[in-house]
Structure formats: C-alpha cells, structure tokens
Protein backbone atom coordinates (compact mmCIF):
# COMPACT_ATOMS: atom_id res chain seq x y z
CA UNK A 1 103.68 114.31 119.23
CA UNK A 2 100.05 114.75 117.83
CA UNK A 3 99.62 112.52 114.42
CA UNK A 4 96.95 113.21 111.89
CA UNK A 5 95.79 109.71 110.54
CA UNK A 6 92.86 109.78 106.82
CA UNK A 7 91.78 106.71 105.35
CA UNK A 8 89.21 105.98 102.90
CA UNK A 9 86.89 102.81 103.01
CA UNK A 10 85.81 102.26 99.30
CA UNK A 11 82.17 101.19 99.42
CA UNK A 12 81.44 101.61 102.93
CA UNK A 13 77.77 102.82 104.19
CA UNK A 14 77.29 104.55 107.74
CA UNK A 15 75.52 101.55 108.89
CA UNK A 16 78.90 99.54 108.72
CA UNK A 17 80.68 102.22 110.23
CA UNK A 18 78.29 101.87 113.25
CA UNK A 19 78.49 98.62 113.62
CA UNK A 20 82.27 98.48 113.75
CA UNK A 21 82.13 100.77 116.53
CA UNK A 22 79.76 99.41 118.02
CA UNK A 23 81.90 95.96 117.94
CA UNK A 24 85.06 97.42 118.90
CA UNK A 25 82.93 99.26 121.90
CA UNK A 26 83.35 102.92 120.85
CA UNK A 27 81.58 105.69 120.58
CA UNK A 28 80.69 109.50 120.90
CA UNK A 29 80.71 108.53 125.32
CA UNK A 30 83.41 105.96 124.94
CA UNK A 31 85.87 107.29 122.62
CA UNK A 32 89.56 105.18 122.28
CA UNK A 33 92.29 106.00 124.37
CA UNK A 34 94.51 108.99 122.91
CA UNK A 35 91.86 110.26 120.33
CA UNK A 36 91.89 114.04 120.39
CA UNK A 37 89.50 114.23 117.23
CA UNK A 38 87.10 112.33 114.96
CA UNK A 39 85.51 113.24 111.61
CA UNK A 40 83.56 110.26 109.80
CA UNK A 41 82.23 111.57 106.47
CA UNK A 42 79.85 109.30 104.31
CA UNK A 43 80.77 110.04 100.48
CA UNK A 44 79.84 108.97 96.84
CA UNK A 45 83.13 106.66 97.41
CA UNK A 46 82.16 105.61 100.72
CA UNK A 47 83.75 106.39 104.17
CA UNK A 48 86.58 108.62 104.45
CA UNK A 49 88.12 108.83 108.23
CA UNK A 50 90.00 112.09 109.71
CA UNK A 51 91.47 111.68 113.00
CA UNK A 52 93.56 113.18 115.34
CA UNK A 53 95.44 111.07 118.03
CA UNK A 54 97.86 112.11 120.59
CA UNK A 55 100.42 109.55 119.38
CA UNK A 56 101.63 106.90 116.59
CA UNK A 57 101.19 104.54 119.75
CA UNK A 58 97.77 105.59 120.82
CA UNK A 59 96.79 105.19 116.85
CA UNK A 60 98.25 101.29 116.89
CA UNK A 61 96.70 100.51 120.03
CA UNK A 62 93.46 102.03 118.38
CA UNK A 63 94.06 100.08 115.31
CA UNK A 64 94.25 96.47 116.97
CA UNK A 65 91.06 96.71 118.22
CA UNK A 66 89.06 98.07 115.55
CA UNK A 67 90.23 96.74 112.55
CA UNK A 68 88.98 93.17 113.19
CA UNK A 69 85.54 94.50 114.37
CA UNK A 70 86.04 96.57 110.94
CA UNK A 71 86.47 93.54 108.85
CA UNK A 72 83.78 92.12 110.68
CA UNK A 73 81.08 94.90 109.65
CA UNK A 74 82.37 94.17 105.99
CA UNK A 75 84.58 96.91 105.44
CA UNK A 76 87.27 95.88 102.31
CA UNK A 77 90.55 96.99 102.37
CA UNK A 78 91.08 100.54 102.32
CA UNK A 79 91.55 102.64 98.76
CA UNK A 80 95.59 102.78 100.02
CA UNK A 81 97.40 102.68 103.22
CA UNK A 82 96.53 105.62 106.00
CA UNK A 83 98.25 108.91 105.45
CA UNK A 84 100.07 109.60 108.91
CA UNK A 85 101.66 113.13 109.34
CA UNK A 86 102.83 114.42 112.48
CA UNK A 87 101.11 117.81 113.08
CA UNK A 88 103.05 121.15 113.40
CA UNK A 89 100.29 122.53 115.14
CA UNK A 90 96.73 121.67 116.51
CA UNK A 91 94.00 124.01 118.08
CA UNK A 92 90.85 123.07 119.63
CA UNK A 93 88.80 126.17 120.74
C-alpha cells in the first residue's frame, strides 16, 4: 500500500539537499527504487520533504542509503520523527 512520508530538516539550505543526493546517487534521472513522488521545498525553517513511496519497505530501503549521505551534507536531526500515513487514495494525471 502507497505511504505518504513529510519531514522537516531545521536549518537546511538547497545546497545540502543537493549534495545528499548527489552522495546517495539520486536524482531527477535516477530516482530511488519505489518513489512514486517527490516535493523538496526550501523554507524560512529550512527543508521540508513530501514524498510518496509505493511501500513502508521501499521508504526503509530508501532511508538506509540516504540518511548517512544526509548526515554527511550536514543535515541535523529532523524537527521530529517522519509522519508516515498510508494513503486512501493517490492520483497522478
């Protein structure tokens, strides 16, 4: 079942969220395994992160790899732990 995963990154600037992808090798051609949607949005807070992943699984799989290249590009711990939610429904036109 689809899971709808939003974090926030206190502090975080757009350059360190490229360079964590760019460590953990993904981007807008090389996108994770099981990711169905991505929305990165720069705020007066920092980063906040909306995704949409075809599975818990695919999400921990996802997770392994890019929160070390994360801490890496200096990203603190997030403002609180991910909100998960399992999605009723989920349209992509």
């Amino acid at each position: 079942m689809p899971v709808l995963a939003e974090v926030e990154f206190p502090g975080v600037t757009a350059l360190q969220y490229e360079e964590a992808n760019h460590r953990a090798g993904f981007g807008p051609e090389h996108p994770p395994a099981g990711l169905l949607s991505h929305a990165a949005v720069i705020t007066n807070e920092g980063l906040r992160l909306v995704n949409v992943w075809q599975s818990a699984q695919a999400l921990e799989a996802f997770m392994e790899i890019m929160m070390p290249a994360a801490k890496e590009s200096g990203f603190p711990e997030p403002s609180g732990p991910p909100r998960i939610s399992e999605l009723y429904n989920f349209v992509v036109p």
